[in-house]
Protein backbone atom coordinates (compact mmCIF):
# COMPACT_ATOMS: atom_id res chain seq x y z
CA UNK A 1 0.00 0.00 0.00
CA UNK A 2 1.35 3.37 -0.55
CA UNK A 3 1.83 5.14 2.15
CA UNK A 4 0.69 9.26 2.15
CA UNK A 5 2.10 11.71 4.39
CA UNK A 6 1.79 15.64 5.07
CA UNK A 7 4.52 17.75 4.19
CA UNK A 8 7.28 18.30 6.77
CA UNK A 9 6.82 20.83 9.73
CA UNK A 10 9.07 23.32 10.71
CA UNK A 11 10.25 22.25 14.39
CA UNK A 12 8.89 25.33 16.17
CA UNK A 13 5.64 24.02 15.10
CA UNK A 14 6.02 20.82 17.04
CA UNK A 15 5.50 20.41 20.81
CA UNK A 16 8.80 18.97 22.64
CA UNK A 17 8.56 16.86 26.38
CA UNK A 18 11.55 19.53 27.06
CA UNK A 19 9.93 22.24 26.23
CA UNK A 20 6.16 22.46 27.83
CA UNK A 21 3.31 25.40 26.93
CA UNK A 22 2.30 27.35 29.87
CA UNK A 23 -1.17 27.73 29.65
CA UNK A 24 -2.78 31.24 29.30
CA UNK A 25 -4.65 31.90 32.03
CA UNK A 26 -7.99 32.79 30.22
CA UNK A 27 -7.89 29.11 29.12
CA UNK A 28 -8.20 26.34 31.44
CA UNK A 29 -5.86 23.46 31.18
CA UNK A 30 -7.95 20.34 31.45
CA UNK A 31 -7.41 17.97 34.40
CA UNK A 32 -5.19 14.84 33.96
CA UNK A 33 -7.19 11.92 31.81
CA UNK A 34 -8.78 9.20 33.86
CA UNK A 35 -6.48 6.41 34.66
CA UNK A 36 -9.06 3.96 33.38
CA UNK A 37 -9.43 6.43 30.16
CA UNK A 38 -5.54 6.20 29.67
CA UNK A 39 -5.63 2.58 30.34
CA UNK A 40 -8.56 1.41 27.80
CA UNK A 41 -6.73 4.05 25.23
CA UNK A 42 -3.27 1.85 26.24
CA UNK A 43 -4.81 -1.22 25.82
CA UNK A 44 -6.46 -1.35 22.99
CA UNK A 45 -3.30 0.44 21.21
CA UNK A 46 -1.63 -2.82 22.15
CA UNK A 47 -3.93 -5.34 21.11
CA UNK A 48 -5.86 -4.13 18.34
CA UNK A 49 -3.98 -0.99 16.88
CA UNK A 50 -6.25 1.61 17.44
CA UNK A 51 -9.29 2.70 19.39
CA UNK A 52 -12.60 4.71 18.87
CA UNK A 53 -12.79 6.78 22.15
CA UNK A 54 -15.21 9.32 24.04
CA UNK A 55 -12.66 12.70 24.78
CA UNK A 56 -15.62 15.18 25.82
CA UNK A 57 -15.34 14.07 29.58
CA UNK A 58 -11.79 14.24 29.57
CA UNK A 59 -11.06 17.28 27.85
CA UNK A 60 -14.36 19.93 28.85
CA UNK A 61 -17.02 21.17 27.08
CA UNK A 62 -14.96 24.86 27.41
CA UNK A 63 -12.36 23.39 25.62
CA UNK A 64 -13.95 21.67 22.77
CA UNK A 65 -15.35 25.16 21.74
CA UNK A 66 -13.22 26.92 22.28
CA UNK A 67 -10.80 24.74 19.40
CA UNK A 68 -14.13 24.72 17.50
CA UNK A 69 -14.58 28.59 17.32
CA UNK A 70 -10.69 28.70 16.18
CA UNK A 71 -11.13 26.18 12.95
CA UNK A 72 -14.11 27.21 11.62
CA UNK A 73 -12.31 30.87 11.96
CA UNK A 74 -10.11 29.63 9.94
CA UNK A 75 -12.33 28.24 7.54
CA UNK A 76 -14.33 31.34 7.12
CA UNK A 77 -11.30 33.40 6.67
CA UNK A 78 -9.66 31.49 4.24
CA UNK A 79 -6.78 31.22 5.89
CA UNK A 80 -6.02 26.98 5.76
CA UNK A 81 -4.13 25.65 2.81
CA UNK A 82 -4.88 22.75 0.27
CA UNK A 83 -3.19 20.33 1.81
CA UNK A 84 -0.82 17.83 -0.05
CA UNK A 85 0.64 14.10 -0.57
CA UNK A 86 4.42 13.24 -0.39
CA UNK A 87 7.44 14.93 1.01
CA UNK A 88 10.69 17.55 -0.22
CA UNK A 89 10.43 17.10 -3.93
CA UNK A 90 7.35 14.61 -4.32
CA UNK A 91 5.62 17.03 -2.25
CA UNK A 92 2.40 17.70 -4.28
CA UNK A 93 -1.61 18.17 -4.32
CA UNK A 94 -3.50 15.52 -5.98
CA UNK A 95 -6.83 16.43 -5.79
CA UNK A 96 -7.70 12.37 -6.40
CA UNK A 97 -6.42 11.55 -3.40
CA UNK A 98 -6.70 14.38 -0.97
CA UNK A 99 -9.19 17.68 -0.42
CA UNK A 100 -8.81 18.86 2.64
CA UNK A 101 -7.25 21.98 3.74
CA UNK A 102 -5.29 22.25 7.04
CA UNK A 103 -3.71 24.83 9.04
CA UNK A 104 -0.78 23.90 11.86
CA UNK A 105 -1.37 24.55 15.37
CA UNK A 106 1.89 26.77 17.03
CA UNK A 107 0.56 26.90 20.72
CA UNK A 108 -0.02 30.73 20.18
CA UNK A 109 -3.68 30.87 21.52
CA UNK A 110 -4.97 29.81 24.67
CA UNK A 111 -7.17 26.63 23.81
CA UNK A 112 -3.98 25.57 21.43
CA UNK A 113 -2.09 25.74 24.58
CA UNK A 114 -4.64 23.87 26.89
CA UNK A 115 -4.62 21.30 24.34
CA UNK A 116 -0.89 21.15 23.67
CA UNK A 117 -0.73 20.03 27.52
CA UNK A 118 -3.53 17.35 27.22
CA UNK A 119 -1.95 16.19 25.16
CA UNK A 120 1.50 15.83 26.67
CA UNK A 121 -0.34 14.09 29.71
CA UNK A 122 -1.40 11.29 26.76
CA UNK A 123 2.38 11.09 25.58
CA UNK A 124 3.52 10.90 29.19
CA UNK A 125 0.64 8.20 29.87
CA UNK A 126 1.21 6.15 26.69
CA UNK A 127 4.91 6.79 27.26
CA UNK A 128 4.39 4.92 31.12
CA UNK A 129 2.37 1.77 30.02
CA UNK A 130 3.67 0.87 26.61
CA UNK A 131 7.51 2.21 26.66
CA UNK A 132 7.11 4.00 23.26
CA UNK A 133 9.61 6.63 23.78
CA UNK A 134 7.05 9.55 22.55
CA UNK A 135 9.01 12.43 22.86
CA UNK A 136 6.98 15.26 21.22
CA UNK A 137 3.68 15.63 18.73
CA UNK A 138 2.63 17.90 15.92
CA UNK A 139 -0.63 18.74 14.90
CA UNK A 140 -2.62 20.44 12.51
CA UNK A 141 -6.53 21.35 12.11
CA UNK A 142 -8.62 19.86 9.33
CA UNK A 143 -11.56 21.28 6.86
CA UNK A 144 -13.42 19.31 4.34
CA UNK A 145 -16.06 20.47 2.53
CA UNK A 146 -18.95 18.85 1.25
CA UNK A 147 -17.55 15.90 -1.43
CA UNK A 148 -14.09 16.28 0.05
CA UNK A 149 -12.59 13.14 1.36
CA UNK A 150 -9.01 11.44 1.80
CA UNK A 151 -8.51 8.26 -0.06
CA UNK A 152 -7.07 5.25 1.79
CA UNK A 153 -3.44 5.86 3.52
CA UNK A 154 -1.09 5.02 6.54
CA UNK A 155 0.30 7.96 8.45
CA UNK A 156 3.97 7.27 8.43
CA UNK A 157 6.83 5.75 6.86
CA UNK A 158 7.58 2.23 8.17
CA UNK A 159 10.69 1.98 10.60
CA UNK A 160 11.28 5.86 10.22
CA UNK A 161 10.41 6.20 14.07
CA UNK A 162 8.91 9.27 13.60
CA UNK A 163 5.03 9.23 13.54
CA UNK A 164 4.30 6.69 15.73
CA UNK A 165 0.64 7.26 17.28
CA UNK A 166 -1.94 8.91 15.69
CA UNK A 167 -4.83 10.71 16.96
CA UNK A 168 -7.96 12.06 15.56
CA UNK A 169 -10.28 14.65 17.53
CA UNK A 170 -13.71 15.88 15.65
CA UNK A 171 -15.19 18.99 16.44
CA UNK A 172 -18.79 19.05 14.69
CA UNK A 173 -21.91 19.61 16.49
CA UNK A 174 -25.17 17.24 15.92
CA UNK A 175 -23.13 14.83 13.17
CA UNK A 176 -26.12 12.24 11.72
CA UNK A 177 -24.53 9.20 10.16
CA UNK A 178 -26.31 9.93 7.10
CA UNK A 179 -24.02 12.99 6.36
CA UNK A 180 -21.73 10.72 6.12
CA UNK A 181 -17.71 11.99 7.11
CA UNK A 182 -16.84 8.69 8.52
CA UNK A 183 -13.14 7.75 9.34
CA UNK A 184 -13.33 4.48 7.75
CA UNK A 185 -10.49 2.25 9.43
CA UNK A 186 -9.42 -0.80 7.80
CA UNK A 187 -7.94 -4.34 9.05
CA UNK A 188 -4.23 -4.25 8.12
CA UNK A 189 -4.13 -8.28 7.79
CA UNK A 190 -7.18 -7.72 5.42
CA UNK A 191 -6.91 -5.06 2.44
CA UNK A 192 -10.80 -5.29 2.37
CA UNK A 193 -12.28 -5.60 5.89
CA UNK A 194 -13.75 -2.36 7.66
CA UNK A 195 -13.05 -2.54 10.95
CA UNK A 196 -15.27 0.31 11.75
CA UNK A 197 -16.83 4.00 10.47
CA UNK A 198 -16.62 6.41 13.39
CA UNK A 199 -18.83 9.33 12.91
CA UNK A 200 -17.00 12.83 12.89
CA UNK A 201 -19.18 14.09 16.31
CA UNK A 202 -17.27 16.39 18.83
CA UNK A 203 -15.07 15.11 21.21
CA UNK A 204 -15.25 11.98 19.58
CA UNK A 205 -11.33 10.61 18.69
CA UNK A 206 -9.71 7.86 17.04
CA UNK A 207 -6.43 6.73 18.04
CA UNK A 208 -4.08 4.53 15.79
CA UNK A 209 -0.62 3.31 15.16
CA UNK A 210 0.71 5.24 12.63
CA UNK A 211 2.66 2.52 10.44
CA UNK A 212 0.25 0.12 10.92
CA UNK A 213 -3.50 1.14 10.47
CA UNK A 214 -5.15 2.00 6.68
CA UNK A 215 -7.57 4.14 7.24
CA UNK A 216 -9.83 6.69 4.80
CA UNK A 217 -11.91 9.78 5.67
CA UNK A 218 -15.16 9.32 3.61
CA UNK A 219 -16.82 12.01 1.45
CA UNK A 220 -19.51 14.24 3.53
CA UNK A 221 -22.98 16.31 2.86
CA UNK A 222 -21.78 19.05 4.94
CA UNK A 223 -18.44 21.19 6.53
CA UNK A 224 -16.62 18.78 8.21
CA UNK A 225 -13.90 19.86 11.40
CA UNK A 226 -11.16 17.73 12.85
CA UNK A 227 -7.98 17.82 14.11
CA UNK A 228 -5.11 15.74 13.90
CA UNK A 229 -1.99 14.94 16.26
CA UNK A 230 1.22 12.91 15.31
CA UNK A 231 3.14 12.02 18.44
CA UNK A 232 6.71 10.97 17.71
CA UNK A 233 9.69 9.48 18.61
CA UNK A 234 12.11 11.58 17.15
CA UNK A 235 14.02 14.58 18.73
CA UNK A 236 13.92 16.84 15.28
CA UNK A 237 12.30 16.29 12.07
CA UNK A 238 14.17 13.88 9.78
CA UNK A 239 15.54 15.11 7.14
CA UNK A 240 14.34 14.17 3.89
């Protein structure tokens, strides 16, 4: 399978264990996840490769919003770009596989910044039960419009230790299955079993290995909002 990946990221853009976010103090930093929450996220990393979780209790209705308000900002300003396929020189936008237009996250708001340290307590919590050696994460919001999609892909390069875990967090109010937007994630043993659809709703994510899992974000009636996190292994991008 050919594997698609987002163009590098300059490393001020990515969040480093060594160098934490202090939250602005209009913006609440959420409380640590639930044990059990990082456990059953742990878990099912290990056995099955990726999970469909509930991140609404864990992260605050405040918070979810708040990131909300920012993208579709964005949206309505114009200000995300077409996003591509490839990296350096095979770096391009092929609108047959990909529609979506993203903008990077730099920790230079407040809810950016509560999120940056949620999600640090998930490295440091993955980091603790399954010895992954996470040392930082990148991530970038998401808009597709309606008929965009993202054809089948894994996240990263195999045995580049870079991407390692994935994570998915939807920010749409009121999502009906019928509108269709499903992450479709697919068996890696089997190049045509579905494993599952998970609907786009807010707070809802979807946590995967990133060398490991196909997965495919399926074509939808109406704007939909996401945002994505890499969390890696590596000090520094690679170079490419």
């Amino acid at each position: 399978m050919p594997v698609i990946t987002l163009p590098p990221v300059d490393p001020s853009s990515a969040r480093s264990a060594a160098e934490p976010a202090a939250p602005l103090p209009c913006q609440p930093v959420p409380d640590s996840p639930d044990e059990s929450w990082l456990d059953e996220l742990a878990d099912s990393l290990a056995r099955n490769g990726w999970v469909d979780l509930d991140g609404r209790q864990q992260m605050g209705a405040g918070l979810l919003a708040a990131l909300q308000k920012e993208v579709v900002a964005l949206d309505r300003k114009d200000a995300m770009k077409r996003a591509g396929i490839g990296r350096g020189a095979d770096h391009t936008q092929d609108r047959s596989v990909r529609r979506d237009r993203i903008a990077w996250l730099q920790g230079d708001s407040a809810p950016q910044q509560a999120l940056f340290a949620f999600f640090d307590m998930i490295r440091e919590g993955l980091n603790r039960r399954l010895f992954l050696g996470l040392k930082r994460f990148e991530c970038h919001y998401a808009t597709y419009q309606p008929g965009d999609f993202y054809r089948r892909h894994v996240d990263s390069f195999r045995g580049r230790a870079s991407r390692v875990v994935s994570l998915v967090l939807y920010l749409n109010d009121d999502w009906q299955a019928g509108e269709g937007g499903a992450l479709r994630v697919y068996n890696p043993e089997s190049e045509c079993e579905v494993l599952a659809n998970v609907l786009p709703e807010i707070g809802r994510m979807a946590v995967f290995m990133s060398e490991e899992v196909p997965h495919e974000v399926m074509p939808a009636t109406r704007t939909r909002y996401s945002l994505a996190c890499w969390f890696r292994q590596d000090e520094v991008p690679l170079p490419l």
